[in-house]
C-alpha atoms as a PDB file:
ATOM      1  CA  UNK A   1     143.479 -43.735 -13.512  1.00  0.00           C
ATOM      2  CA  UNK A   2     145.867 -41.432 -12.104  1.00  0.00           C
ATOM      3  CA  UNK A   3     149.057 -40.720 -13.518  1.00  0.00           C
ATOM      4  CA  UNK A   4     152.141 -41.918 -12.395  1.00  0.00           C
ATOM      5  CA  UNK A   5     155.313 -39.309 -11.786  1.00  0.00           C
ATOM      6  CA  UNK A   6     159.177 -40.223 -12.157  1.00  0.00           C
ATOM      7  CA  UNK A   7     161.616 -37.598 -12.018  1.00  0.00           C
ATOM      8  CA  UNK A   8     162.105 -37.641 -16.158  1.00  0.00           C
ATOM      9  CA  UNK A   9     158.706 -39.405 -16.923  1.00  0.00           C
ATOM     10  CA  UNK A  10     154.714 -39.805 -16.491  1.00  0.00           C
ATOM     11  CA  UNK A  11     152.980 -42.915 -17.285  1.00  0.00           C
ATOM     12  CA  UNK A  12     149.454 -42.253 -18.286  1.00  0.00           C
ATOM     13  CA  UNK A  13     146.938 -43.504 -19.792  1.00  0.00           C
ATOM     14  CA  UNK A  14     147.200 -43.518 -23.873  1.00  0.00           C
ATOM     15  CA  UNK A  15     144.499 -40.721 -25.524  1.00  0.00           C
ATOM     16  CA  UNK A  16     143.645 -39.811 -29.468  1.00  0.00           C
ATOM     17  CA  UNK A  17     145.842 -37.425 -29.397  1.00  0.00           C
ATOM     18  CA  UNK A  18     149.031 -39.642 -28.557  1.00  0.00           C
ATOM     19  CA  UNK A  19     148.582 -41.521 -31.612  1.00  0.00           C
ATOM     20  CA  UNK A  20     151.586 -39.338 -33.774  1.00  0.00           C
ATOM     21  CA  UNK A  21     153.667 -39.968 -31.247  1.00  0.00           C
ATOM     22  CA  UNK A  22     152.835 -43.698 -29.882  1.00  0.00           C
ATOM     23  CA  UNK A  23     153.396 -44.268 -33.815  1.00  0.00           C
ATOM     24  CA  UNK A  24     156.403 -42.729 -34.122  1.00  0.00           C
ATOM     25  CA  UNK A  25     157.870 -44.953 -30.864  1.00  0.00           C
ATOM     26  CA  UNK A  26     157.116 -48.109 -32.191  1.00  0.00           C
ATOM     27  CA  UNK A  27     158.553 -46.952 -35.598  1.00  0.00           C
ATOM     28  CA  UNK A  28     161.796 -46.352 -33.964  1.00  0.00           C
ATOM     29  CA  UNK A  29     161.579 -49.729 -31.646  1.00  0.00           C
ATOM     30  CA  UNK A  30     160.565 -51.648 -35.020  1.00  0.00           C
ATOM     31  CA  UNK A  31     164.291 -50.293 -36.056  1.00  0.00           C
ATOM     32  CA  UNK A  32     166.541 -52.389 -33.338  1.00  0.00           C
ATOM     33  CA  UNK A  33     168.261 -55.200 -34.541  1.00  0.00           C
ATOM     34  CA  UNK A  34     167.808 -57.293 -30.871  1.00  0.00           C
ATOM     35  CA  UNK A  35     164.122 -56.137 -30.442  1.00  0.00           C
ATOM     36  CA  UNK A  36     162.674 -58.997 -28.596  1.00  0.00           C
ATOM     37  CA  UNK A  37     159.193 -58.292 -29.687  1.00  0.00           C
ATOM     38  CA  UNK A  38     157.583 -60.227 -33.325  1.00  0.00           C
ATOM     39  CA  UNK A  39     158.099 -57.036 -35.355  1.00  0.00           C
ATOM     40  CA  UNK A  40     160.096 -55.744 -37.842  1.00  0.00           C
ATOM     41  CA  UNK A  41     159.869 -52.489 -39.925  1.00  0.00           C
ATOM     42  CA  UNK A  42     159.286 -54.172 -43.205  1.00  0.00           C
ATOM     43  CA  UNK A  43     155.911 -55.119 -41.790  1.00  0.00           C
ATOM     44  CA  UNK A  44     155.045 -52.084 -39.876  1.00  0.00           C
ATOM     45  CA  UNK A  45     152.550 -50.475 -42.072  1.00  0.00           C
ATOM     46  CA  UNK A  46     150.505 -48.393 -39.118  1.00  0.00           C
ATOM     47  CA  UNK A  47     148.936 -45.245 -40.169  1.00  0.00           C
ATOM     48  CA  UNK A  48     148.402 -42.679 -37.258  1.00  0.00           C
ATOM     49  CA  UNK A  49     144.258 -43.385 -38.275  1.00  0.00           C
ATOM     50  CA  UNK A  50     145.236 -46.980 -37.109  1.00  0.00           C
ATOM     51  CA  UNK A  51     146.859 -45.685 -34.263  1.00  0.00           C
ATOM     52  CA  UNK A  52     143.802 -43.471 -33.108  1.00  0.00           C
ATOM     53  CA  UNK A  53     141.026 -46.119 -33.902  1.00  0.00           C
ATOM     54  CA  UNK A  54     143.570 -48.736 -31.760  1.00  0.00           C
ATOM     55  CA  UNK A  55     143.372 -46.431 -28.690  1.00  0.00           C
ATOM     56  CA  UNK A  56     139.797 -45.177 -29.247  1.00  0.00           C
ATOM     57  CA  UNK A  57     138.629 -49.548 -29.055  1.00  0.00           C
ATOM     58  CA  UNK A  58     140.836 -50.040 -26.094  1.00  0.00           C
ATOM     59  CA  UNK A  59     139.281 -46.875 -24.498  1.00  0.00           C
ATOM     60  CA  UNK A  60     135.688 -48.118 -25.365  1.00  0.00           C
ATOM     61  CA  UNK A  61     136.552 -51.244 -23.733  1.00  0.00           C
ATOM     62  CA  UNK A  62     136.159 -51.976 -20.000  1.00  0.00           C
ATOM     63  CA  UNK A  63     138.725 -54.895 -20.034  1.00  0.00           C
ATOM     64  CA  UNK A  64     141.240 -52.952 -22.421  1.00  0.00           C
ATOM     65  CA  UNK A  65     143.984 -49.993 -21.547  1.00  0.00           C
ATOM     66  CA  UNK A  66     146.604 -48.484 -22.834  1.00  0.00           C
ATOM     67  CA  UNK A  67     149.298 -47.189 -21.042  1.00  0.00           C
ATOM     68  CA  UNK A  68     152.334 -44.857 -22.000  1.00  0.00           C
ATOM     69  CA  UNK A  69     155.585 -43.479 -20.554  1.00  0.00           C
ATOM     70  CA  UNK A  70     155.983 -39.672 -21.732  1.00  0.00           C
ATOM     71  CA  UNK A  71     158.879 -37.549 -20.694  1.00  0.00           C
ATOM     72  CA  UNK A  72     158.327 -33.697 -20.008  1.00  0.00           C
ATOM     73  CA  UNK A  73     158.914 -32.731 -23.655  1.00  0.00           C
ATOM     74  CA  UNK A  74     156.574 -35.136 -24.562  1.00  0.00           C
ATOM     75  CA  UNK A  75     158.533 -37.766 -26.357  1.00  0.00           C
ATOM     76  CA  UNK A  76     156.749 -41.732 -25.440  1.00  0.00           C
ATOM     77  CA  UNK A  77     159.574 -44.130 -23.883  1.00  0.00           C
ATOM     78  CA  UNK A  78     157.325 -46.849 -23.080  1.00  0.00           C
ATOM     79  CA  UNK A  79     154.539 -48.504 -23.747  1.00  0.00           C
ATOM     80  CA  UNK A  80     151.949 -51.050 -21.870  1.00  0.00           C
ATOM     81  CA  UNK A  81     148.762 -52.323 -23.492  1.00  0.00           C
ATOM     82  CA  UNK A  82     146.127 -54.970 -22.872  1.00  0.00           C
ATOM     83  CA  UNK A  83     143.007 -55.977 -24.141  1.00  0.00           C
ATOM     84  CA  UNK A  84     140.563 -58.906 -23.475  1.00  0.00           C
ATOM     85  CA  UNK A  85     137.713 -60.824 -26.098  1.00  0.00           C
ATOM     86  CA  UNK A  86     134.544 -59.136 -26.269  1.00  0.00           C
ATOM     87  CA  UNK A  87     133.334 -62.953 -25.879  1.00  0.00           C
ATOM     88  CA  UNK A  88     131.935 -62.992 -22.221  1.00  0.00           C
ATOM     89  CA  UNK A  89     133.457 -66.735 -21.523  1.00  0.00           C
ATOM     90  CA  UNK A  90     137.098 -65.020 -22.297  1.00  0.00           C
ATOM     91  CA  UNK A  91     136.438 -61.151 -21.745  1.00  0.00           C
ATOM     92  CA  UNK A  92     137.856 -62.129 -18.228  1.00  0.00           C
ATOM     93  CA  UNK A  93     141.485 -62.461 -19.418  1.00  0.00           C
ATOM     94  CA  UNK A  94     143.785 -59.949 -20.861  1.00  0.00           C
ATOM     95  CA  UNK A  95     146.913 -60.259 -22.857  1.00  0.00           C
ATOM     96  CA  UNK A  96     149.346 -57.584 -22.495  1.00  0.00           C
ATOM     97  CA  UNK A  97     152.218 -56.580 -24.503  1.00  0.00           C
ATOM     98  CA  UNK A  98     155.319 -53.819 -23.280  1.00  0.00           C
ATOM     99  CA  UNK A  99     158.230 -52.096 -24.480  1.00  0.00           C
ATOM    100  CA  UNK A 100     160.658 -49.760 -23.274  1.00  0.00           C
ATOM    101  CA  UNK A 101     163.349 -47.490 -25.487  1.00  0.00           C
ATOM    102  CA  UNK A 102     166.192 -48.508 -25.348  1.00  0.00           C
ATOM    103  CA  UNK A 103     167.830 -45.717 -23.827  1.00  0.00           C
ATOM    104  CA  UNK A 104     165.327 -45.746 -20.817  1.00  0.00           C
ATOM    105  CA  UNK A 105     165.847 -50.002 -20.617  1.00  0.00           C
ATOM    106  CA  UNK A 106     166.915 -50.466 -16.355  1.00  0.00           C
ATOM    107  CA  UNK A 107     165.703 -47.216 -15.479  1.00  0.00           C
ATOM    108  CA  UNK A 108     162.373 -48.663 -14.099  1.00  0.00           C
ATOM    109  CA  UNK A 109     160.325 -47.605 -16.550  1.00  0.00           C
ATOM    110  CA  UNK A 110     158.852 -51.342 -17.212  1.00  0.00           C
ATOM    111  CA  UNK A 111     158.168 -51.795 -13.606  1.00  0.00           C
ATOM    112  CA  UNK A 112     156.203 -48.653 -13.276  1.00  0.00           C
ATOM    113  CA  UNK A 113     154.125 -49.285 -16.461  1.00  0.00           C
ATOM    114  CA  UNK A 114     153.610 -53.155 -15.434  1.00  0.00           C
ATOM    115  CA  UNK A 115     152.493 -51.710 -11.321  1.00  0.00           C
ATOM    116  CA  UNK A 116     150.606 -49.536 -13.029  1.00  0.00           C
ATOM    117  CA  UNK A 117     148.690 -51.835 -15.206  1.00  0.00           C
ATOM    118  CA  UNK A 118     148.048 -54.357 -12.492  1.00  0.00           C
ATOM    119  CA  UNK A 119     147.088 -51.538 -10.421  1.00  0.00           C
ATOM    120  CA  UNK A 120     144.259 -50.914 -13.075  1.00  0.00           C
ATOM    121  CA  UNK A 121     143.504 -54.482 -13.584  1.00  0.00           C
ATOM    122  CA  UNK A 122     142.882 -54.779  -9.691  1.00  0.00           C
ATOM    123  CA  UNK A 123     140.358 -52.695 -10.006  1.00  0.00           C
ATOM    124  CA  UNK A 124     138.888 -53.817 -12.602  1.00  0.00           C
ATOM    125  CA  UNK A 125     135.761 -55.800 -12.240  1.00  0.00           C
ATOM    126  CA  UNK A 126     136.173 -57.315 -15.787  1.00  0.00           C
ATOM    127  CA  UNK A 127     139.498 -58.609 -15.178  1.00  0.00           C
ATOM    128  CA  UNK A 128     140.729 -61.888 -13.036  1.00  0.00           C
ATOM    129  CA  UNK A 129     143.645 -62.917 -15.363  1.00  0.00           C
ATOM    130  CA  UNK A 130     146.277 -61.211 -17.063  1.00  0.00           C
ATOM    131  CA  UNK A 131     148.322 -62.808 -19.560  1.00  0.00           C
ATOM    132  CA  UNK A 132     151.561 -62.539 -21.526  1.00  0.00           C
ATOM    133  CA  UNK A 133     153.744 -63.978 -24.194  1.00  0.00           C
ATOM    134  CA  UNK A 134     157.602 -63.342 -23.917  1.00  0.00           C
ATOM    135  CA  UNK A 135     160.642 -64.374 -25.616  1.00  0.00           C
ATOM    136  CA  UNK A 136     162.342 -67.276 -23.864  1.00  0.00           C
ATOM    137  CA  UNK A 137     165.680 -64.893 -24.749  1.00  0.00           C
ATOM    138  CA  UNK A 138     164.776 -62.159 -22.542  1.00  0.00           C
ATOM    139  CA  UNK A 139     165.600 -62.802 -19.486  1.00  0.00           C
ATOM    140  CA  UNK A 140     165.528 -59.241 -17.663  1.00  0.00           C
ATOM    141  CA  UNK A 141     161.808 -59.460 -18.773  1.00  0.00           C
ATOM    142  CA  UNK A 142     161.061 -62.244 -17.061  1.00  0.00           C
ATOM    143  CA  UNK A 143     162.376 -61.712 -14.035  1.00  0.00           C
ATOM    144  CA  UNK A 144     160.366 -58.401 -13.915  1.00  0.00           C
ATOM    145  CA  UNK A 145     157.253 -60.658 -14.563  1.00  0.00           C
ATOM    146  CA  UNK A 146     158.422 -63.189 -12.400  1.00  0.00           C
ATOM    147  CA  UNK A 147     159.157 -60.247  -9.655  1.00  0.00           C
ATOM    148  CA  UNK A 148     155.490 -59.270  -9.845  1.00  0.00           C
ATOM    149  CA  UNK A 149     153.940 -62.737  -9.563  1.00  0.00           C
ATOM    150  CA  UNK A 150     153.140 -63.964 -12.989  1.00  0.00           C
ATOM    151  CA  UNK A 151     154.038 -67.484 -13.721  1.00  0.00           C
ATOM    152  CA  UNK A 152     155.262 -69.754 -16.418  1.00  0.00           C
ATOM    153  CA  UNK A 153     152.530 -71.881 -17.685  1.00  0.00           C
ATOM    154  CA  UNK A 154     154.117 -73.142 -20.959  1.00  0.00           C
ATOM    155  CA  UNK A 155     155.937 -72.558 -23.975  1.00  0.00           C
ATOM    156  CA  UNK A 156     155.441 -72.318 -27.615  1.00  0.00           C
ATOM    157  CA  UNK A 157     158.462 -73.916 -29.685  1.00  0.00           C
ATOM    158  CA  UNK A 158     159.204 -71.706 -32.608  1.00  0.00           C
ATOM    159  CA  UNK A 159     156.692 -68.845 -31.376  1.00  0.00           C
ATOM    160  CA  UNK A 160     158.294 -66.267 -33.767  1.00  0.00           C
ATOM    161  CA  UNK A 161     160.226 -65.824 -36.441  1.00  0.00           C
ATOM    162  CA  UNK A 162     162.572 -62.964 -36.900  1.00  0.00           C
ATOM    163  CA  UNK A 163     166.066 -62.015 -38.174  1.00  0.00           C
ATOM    164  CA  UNK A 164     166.391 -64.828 -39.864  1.00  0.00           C
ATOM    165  CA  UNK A 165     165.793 -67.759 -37.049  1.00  0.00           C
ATOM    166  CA  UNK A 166     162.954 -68.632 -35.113  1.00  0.00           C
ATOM    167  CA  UNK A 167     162.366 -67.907 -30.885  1.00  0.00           C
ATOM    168  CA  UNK A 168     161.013 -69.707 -28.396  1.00  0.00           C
ATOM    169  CA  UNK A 169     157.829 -68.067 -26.062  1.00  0.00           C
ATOM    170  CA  UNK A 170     156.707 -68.806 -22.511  1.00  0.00           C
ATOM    171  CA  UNK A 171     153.230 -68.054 -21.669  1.00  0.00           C
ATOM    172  CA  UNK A 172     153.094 -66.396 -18.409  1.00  0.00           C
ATOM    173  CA  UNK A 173     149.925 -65.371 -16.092  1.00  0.00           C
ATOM    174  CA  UNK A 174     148.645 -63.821 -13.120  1.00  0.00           C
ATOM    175  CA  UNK A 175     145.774 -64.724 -11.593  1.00  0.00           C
ATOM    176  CA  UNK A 176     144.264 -61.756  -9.616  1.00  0.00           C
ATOM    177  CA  UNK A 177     142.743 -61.966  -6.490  1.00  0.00           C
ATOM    178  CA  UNK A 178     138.916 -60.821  -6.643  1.00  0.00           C
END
């Protein structure tokens, strides 16, 4: 897959050797207080070894990728990863999950690691559906989603439970055409 330039990123794919730093991101994402994604730091217990065997499945995987957004002094702003079942009745279908730091949020960042990842799963003869869970809360998520086709196909009452209360998911897809 070839790499994707911005003027103060790259989004690449994710290799061994990004594992300090991929670590270190979600460390620091784990840390916001209005993080709409089901972690927080008193769970995060991720060695980098769990980081590297994490990339090296996904990158043994023909229906798995991971994505990142690096800036020139090589610090990870964003993040994009998928992976489908090994089980051939499912391996079709991958669930993704993204983040972007905060202070590169409505830069475009998402966008260009969600194209990207569809680009890839285009081309992909494993995958025909690509999948997603999202906070009902985030709404500048959804639109991006929304903006690139995927649609609401339910929701899960009580999905999560962070900070105290509990959040509401939609399930969105894409179905890709083969």
């Amino acid at each position: 897959m070839p790499e994707l330039t911005h003027r103060s990123w790259v989004i690449r794919p994710a290799n061994v050797a990004d594992a300090p730093n991929m670590l270190s991101y979600v460390q620091k994402l784990a840390q916001e207080p209005d993080l709409f994604l089901p972690l927080v730091v008193e769970d995060f217990r991720l060695t980098v070894v769990d980081e590297e065997s994490m990339i090296a499945r996904h990158e043994a995987r023909d229906n798995a990728l991971v994505l990142i957004a690096v800036t020139a002094d090589d610090r990870i702003v964003g993040m994009w990863d998928c992976m489908g079942s090994a089980r051939p009745a499912l391996q079709h279908a991958v669930e993704f999950g993204m983040s972007v730091a905060r202070e590169y949020r409505g830069q475009g960042v998402g966008a260009a690691l969600l194209s990207a990842g569809l680009a890839w799963a285009r081309q992909s003869p494993a995958v025909h559906r690509v999948e997603l869970e999202v906070y009902t809360e985030n709404r500048p998520a959804i639109r991006l989603y929304e903006k690139f086709g995927f649609a609401i196909e339910g929701r899960k009452q009580h999905a999560f439970y962070q900070h105290g209360r509990y959040h509401d998911s939609l399930i969105m897809a894409l179905l890709l055409a083969k």
